[in-house]
Protein backbone atom coordinates (compact mmCIF):
# COMPACT_ATOMS: atom_id res chain seq x y z
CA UNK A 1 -57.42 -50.04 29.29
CA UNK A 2 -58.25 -46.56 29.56
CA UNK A 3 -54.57 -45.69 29.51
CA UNK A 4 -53.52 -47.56 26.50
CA UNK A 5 -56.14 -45.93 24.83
CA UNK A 6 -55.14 -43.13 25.45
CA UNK A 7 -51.52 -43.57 24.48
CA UNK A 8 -53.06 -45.12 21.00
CA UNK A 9 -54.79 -42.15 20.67
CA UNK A 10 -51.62 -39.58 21.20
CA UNK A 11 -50.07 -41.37 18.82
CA UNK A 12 -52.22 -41.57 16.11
CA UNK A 13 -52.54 -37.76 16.49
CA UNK A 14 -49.18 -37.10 16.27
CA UNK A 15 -48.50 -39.22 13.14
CA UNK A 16 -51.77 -37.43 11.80
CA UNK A 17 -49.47 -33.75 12.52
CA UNK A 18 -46.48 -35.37 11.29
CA UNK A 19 -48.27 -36.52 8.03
CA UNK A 20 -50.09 -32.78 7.77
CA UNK A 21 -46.79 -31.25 8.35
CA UNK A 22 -44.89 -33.31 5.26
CA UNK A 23 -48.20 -33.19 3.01
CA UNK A 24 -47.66 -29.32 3.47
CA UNK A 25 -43.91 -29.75 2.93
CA UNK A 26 -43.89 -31.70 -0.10
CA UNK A 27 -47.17 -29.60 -1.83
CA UNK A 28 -46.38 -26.20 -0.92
CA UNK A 29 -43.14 -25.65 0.45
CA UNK A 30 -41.34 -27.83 -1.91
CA UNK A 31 -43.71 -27.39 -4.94
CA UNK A 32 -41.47 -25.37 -6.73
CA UNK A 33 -38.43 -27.63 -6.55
CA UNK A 34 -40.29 -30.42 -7.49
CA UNK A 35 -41.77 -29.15 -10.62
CA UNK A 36 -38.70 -27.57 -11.33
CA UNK A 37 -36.80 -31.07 -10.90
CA UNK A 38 -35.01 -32.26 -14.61
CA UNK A 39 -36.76 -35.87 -13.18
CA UNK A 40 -39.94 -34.42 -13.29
CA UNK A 41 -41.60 -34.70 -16.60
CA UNK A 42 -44.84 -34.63 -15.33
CA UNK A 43 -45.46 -30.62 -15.76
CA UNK A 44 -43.63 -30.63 -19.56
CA UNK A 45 -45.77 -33.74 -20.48
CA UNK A 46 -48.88 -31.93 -19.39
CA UNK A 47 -48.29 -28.28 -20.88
CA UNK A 48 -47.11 -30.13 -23.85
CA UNK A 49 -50.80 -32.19 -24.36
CA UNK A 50 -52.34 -28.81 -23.57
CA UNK A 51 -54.14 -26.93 -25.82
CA UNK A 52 -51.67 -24.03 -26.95
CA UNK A 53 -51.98 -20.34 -28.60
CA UNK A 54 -51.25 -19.76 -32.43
CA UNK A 55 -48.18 -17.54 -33.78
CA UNK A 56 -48.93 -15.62 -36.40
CA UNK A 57 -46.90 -12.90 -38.57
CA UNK A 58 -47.95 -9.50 -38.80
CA UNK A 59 -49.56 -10.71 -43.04
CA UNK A 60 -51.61 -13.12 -40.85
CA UNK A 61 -49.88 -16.61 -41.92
CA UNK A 62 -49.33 -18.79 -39.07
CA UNK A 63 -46.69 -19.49 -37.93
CA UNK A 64 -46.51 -21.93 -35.34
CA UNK A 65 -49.78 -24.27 -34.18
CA UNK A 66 -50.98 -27.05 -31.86
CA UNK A 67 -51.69 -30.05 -33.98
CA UNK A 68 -53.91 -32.88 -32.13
CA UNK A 69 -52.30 -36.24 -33.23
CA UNK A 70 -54.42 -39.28 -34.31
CA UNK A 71 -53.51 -42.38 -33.20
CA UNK A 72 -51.38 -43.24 -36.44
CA UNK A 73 -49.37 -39.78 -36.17
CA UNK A 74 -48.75 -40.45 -32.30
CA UNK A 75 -45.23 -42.51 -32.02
CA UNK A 76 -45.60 -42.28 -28.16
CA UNK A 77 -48.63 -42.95 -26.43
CA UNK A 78 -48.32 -40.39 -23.63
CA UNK A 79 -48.28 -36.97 -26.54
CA UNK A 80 -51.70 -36.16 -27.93
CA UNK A 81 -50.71 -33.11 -29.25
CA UNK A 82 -47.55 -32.06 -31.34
CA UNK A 83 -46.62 -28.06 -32.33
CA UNK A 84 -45.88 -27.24 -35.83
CA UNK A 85 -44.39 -24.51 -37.98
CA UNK A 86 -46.20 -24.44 -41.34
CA UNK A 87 -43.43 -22.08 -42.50
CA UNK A 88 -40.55 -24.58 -41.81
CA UNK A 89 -36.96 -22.72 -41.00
CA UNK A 90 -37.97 -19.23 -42.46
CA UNK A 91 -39.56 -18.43 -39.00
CA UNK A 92 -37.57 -20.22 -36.51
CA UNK A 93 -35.41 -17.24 -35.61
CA UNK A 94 -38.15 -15.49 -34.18
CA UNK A 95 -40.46 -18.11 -32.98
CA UNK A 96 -37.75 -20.76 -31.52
CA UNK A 97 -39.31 -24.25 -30.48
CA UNK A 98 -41.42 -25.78 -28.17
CA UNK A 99 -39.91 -28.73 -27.63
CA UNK A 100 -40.81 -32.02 -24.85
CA UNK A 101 -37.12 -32.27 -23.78
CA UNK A 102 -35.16 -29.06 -24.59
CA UNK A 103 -38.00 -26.54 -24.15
CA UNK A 104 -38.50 -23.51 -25.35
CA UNK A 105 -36.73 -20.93 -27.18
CA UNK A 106 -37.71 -17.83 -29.17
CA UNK A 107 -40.98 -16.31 -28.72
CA UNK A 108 -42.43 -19.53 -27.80
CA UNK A 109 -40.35 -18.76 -24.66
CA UNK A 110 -40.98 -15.58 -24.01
CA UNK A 111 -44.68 -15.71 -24.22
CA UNK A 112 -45.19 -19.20 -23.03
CA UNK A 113 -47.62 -17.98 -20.30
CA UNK A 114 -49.67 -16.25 -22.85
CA UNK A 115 -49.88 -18.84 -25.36
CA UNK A 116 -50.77 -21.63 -22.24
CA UNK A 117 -53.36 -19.53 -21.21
CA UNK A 118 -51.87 -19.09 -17.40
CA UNK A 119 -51.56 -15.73 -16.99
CA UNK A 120 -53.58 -14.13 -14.22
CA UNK A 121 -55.98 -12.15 -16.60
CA UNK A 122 -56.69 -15.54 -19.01
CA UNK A 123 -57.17 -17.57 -15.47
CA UNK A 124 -59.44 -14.71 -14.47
CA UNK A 125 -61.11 -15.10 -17.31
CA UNK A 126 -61.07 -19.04 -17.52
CA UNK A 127 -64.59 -19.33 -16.54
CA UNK A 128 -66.37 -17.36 -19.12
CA UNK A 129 -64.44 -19.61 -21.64
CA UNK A 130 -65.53 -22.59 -20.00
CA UNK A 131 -69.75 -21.32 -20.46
CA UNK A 132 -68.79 -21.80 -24.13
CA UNK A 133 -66.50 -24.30 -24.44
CA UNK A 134 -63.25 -22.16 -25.43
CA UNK A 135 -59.93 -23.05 -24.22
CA UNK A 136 -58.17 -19.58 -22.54
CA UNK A 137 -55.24 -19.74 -24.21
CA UNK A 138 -53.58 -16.84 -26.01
CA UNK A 139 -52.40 -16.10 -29.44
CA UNK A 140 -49.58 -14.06 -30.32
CA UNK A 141 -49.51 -11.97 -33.23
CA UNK A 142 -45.79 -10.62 -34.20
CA UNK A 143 -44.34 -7.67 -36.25
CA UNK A 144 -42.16 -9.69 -38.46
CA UNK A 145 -43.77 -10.04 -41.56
CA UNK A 146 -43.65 -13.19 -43.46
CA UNK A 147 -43.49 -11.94 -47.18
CA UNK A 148 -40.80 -9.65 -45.88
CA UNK A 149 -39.28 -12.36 -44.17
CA UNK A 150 -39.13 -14.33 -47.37
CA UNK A 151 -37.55 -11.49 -49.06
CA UNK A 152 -34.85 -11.46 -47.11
CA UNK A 153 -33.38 -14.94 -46.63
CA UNK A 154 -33.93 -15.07 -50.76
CA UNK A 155 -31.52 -11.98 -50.44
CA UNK A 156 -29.09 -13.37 -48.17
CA UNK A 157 -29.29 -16.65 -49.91
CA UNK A 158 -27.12 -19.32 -49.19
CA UNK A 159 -24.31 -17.31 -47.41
CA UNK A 160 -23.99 -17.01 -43.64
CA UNK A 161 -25.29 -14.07 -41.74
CA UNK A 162 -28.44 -11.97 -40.75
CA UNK A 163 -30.95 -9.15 -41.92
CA UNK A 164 -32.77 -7.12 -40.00
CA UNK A 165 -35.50 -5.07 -40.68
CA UNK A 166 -36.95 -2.17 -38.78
CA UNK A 167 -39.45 0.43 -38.58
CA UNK A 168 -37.82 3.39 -37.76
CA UNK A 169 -41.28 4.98 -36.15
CA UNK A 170 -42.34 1.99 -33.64
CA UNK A 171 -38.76 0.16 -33.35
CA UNK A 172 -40.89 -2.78 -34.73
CA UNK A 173 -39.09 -5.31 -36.16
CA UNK A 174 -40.62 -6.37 -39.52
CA UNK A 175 -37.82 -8.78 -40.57
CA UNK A 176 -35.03 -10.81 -38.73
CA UNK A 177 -33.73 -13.12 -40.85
CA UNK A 178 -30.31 -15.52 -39.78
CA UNK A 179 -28.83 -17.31 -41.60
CA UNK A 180 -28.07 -20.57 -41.14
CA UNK A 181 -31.33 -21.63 -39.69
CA UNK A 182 -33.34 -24.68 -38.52
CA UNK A 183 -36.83 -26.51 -39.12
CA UNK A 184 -38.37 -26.38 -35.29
CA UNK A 185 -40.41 -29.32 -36.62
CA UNK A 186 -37.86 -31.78 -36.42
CA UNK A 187 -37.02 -30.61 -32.30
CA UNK A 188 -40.88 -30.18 -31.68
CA UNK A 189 -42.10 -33.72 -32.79
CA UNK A 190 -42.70 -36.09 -29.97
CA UNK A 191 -40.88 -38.92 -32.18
CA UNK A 192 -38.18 -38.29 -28.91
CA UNK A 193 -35.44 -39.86 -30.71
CA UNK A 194 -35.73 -38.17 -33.84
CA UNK A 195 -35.80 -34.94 -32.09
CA UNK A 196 -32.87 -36.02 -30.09
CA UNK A 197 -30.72 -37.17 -33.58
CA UNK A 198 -31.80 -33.82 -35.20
CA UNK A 199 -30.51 -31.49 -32.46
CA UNK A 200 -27.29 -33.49 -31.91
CA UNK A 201 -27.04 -32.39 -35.64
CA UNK A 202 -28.20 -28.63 -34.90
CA UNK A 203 -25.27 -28.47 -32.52
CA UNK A 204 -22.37 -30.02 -34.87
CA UNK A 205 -23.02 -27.62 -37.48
CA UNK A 206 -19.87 -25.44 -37.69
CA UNK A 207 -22.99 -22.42 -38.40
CA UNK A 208 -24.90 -23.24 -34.91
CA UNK A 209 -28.07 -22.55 -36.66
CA UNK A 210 -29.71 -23.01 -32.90
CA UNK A 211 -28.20 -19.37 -32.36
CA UNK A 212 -29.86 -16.13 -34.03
CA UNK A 213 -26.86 -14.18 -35.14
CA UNK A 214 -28.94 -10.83 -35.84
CA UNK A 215 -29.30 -10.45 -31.84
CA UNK A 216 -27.84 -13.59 -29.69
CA UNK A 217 -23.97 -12.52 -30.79
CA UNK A 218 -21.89 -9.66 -30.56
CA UNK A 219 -19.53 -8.57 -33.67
CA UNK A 220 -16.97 -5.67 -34.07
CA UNK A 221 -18.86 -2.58 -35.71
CA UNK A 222 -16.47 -1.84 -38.08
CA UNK A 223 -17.22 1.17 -40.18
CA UNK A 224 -20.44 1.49 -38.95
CA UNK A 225 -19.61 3.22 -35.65
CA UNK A 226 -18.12 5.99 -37.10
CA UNK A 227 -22.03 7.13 -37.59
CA UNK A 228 -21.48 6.72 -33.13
CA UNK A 229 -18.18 8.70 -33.58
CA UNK A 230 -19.93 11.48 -35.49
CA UNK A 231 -23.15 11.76 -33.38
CA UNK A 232 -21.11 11.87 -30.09
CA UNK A 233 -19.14 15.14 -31.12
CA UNK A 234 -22.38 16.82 -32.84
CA UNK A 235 -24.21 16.13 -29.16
CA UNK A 236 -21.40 17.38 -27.57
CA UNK A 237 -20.76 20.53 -29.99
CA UNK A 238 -17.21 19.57 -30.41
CA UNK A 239 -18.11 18.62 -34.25
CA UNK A 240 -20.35 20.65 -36.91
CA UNK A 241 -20.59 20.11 -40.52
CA UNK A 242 -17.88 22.41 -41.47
CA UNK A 243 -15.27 21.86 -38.52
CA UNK A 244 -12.61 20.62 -37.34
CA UNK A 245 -11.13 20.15 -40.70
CA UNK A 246 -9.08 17.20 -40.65
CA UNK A 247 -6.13 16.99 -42.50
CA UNK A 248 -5.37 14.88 -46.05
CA UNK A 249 -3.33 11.37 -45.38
CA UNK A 250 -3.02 8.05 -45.74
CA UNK A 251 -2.14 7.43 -41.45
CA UNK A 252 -2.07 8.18 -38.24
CA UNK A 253 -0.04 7.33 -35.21
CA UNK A 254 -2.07 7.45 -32.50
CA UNK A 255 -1.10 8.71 -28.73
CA UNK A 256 1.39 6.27 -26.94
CA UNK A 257 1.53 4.10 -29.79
CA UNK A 258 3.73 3.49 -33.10
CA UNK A 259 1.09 1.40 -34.76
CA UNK A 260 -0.20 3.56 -37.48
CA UNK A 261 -4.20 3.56 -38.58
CA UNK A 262 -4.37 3.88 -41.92
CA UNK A 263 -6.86 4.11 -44.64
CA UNK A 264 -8.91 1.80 -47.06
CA UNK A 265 -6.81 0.56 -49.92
CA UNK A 266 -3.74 3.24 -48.55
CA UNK A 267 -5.86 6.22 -50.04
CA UNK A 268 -5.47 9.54 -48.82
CA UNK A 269 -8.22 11.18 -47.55
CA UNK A 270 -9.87 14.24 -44.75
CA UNK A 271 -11.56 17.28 -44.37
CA UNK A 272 -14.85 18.28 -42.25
CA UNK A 273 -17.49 15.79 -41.13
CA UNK A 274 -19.75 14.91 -44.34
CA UNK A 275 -16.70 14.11 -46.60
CA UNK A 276 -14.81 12.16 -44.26
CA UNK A 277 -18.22 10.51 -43.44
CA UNK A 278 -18.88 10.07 -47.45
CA UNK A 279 -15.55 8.34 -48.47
CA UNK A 280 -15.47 6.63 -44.54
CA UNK A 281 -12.42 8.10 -43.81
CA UNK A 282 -10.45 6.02 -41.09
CA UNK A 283 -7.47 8.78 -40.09
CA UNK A 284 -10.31 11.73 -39.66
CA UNK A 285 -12.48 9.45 -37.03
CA UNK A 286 -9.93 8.19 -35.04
CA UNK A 287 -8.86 11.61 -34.88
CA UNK A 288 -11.94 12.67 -34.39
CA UNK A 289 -12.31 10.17 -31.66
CA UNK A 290 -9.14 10.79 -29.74
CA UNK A 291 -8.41 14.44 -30.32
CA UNK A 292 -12.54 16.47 -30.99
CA UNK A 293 -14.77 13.81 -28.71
CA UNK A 294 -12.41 12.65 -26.19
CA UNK A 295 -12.70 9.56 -23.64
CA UNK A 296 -16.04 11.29 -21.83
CA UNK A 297 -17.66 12.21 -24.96
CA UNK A 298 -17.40 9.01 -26.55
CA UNK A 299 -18.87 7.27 -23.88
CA UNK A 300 -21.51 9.09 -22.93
CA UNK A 301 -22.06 9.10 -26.90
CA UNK A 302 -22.21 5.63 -27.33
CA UNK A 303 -24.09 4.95 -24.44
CA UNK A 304 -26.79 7.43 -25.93
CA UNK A 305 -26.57 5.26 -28.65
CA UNK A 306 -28.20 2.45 -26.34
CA UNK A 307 -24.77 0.50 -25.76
CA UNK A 308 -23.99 -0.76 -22.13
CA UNK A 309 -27.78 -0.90 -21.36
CA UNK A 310 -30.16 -3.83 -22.20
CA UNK A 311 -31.15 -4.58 -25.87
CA UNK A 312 -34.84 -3.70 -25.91
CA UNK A 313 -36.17 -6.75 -27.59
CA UNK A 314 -38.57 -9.34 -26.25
CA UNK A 315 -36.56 -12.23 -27.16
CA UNK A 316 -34.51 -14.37 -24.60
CA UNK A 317 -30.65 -14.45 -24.78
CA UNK A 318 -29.45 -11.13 -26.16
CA UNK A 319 -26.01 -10.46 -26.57
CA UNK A 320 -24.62 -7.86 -24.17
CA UNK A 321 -23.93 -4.48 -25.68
CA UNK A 322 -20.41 -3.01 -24.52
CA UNK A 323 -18.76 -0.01 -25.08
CA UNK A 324 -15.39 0.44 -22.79
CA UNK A 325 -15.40 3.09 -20.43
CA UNK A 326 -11.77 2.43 -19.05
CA UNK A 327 -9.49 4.56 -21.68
CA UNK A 328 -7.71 6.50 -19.30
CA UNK A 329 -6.62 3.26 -17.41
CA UNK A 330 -5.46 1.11 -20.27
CA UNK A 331 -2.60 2.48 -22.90
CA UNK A 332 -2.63 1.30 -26.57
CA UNK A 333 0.50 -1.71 -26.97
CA UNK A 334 1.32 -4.15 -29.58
CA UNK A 335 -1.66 -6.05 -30.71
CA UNK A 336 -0.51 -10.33 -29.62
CA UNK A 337 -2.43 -12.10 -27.18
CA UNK A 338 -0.96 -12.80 -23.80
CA UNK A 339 1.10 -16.06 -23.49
CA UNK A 340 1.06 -18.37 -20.37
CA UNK A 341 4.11 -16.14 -18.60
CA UNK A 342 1.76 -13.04 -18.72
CA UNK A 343 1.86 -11.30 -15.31
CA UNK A 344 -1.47 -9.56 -16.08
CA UNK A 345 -5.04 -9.98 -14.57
CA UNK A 346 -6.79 -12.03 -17.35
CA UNK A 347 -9.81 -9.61 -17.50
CA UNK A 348 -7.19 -6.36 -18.28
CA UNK A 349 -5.15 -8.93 -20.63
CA UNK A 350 -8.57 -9.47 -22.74
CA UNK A 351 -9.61 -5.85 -22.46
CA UNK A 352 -5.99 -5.04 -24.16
CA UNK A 353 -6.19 -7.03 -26.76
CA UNK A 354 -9.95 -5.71 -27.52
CA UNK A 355 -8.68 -1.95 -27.70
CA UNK A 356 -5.96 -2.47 -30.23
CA UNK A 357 -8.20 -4.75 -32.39
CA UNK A 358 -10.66 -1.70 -31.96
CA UNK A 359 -7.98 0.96 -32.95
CA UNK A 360 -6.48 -0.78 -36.43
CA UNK A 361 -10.20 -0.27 -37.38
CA UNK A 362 -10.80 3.02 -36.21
CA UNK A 363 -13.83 4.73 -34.25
């Protein structure tokens, strides 16, 4: 008898370690997967019934709130709470969504700890909130100004495209306006099928409003980088306001090319640096590029500029800033894509077809 029971009792204690060992498994070791699971709406269905932190614009209008939802406003049972944007679309490319099934984007993403309240300092702080009742969650109050904001989409209007506005002190953005945009109301509601119908929408629009255009893309500068061209040779002493002189014409052939760069309209134009920069003379900066600056001094001009390093905003998702820094490896050639026989590594094929595109518009 004595021996059975103590056979019984070995093997209760070993399915006691076995069950301690997968308790600690599945709660600790595994925690993170499981929360992190797409099956697991668990975690989103509580941080979305938490309380949660207002967004408001730097004129104090708010922006983006936690709504508690009566039992009439409630079209599923398991949401008591539903985030709203009072301002509708104007907002949405800074603040994003918070949305049950697709998340969060925009500065509800980036400060999502904050406005949950789960930061270290607002737990550390949790229990002074509780002696009076206060939830710790966070509000976030943003640079972008509202009236300002307003002011520019009315001056965009209805075409396609962005405006940005920035203090030229802080680097604080006080506007950033794209164009088309969204109402983050119709992905934050937790009417699930609505939300679903209205993003499908979202991402059929030939405008993918979902994107912000002023920072989440990247677009050929155009005319705009001969203000890079000019500061590269000034830093490197190669350019003053009075020389080189570059000469009157309507084109010029670069290097190891016969494609011509010419000017606006076929206008003749040159000189020093401020009239070639006041009539945005196209011959005189790619001359200026190739021939004064060079390869090294472009580069390390551009780069000064802040391209090839991270885009210092505190938004998610922005485009990659590139300048090449390959010119002595790749020679100009006629600007046509590469066709199925090309021979090339796809990477030099696309980097190509970038630097010609780049030279017809000139540095």
């Amino acid at each position: 008898m004595n021996r059975q029971i103590r056979r019984l009792g070995v093997v209760l204690i070993a399915a006691y370690l076995v069950l301690f060992a997968q308790l600690n498994l599945v709660q600790v070791f595994r925690a993170d997967d499981y929360l992190d699971n797409p099956a697991n709406t668990r975690q989103v269905q509580r941080a979305f019934n938490r309380d949660r932190g207002f967004i408001v614009s730097a004129d104090d209008q708010v922006v983006a709130e936690s709504v508690v939802l009566t039992a009439d406003e409630a079209p599923d049972e398991r949401f008591q709470r539903e985030r709203r944007y009072p301002l509708g679309d104007l907002m949405a490319p800074v603040t994003g969504y918070f949305s049950f099934e697709f998340g969060a984007t925009g500065v509800e993403d980036t400060y999502n700890a904050e406005l949950e309240g789960t930061t270290f300092g607002q737990q550390l702080s949790g229990w002074r909130d509780a002696l009076v009742d206060r939830s710790p969650v966070g509000d976030v109050q943003l640079s972008v100004d509202a009236g300002l904001q307003r002011v520019a989409a009315d001056a965009l209007g209805d075409r396609d495209g962005s405006v940005v506005v920035v203090d030229p002190r802080t680097g604080e953005v006080l506007a950033l306006w794209s164009s088309p945009s969204y109402d983050p109301n119709a992905l934050s509601t937790t009417d699930l099928q609505a939300a679903r119908d209205a993003r499908a929408q979202l991402l059929a629009d030939p405008g993918n409003p979902l994107l912000n255009h002023s920072y989440q893309e990247r677009y050929f500068p155009g005319s705009t980088f001969k203000v890079v061209t000019a500061a590269s040779g000034l830093r490197q002493g190669t350019v003053t306001a009075d020389a080189p002189v570059y000469p009157v014409e309507t084109q010029w052939v670069p290097p190891q090319t016969t494609r011509p760069i010419t000017n606006f309209d076929g206008l003749a134009c040159g000189g020093a640096l401020v009239e070639v920069l006041r009539v945005s003379c196209n011959t005189s900066f790619s001359r200026m590029g190739v021939e004064t600056v060079g390869p090294a001094g472009m580069i390390d001009g551009a780069e000064a500029f802040g391209f090839n390093d991270t885009v210092p905003i505190d938004l998610p998702g922005p485009a990659e800033s590139l300048f090449p820094t390959e010119f002595t490896q790749d020679l100009p050639a006629w600007p046509r894509r590469p066709s199925a026989k090309t021979t090339c590594w796809p990477h030099r094929c696309r980097w190509r077809w970038w630097q010609l595109r780049s030279a017809t518009a000139a540095p």
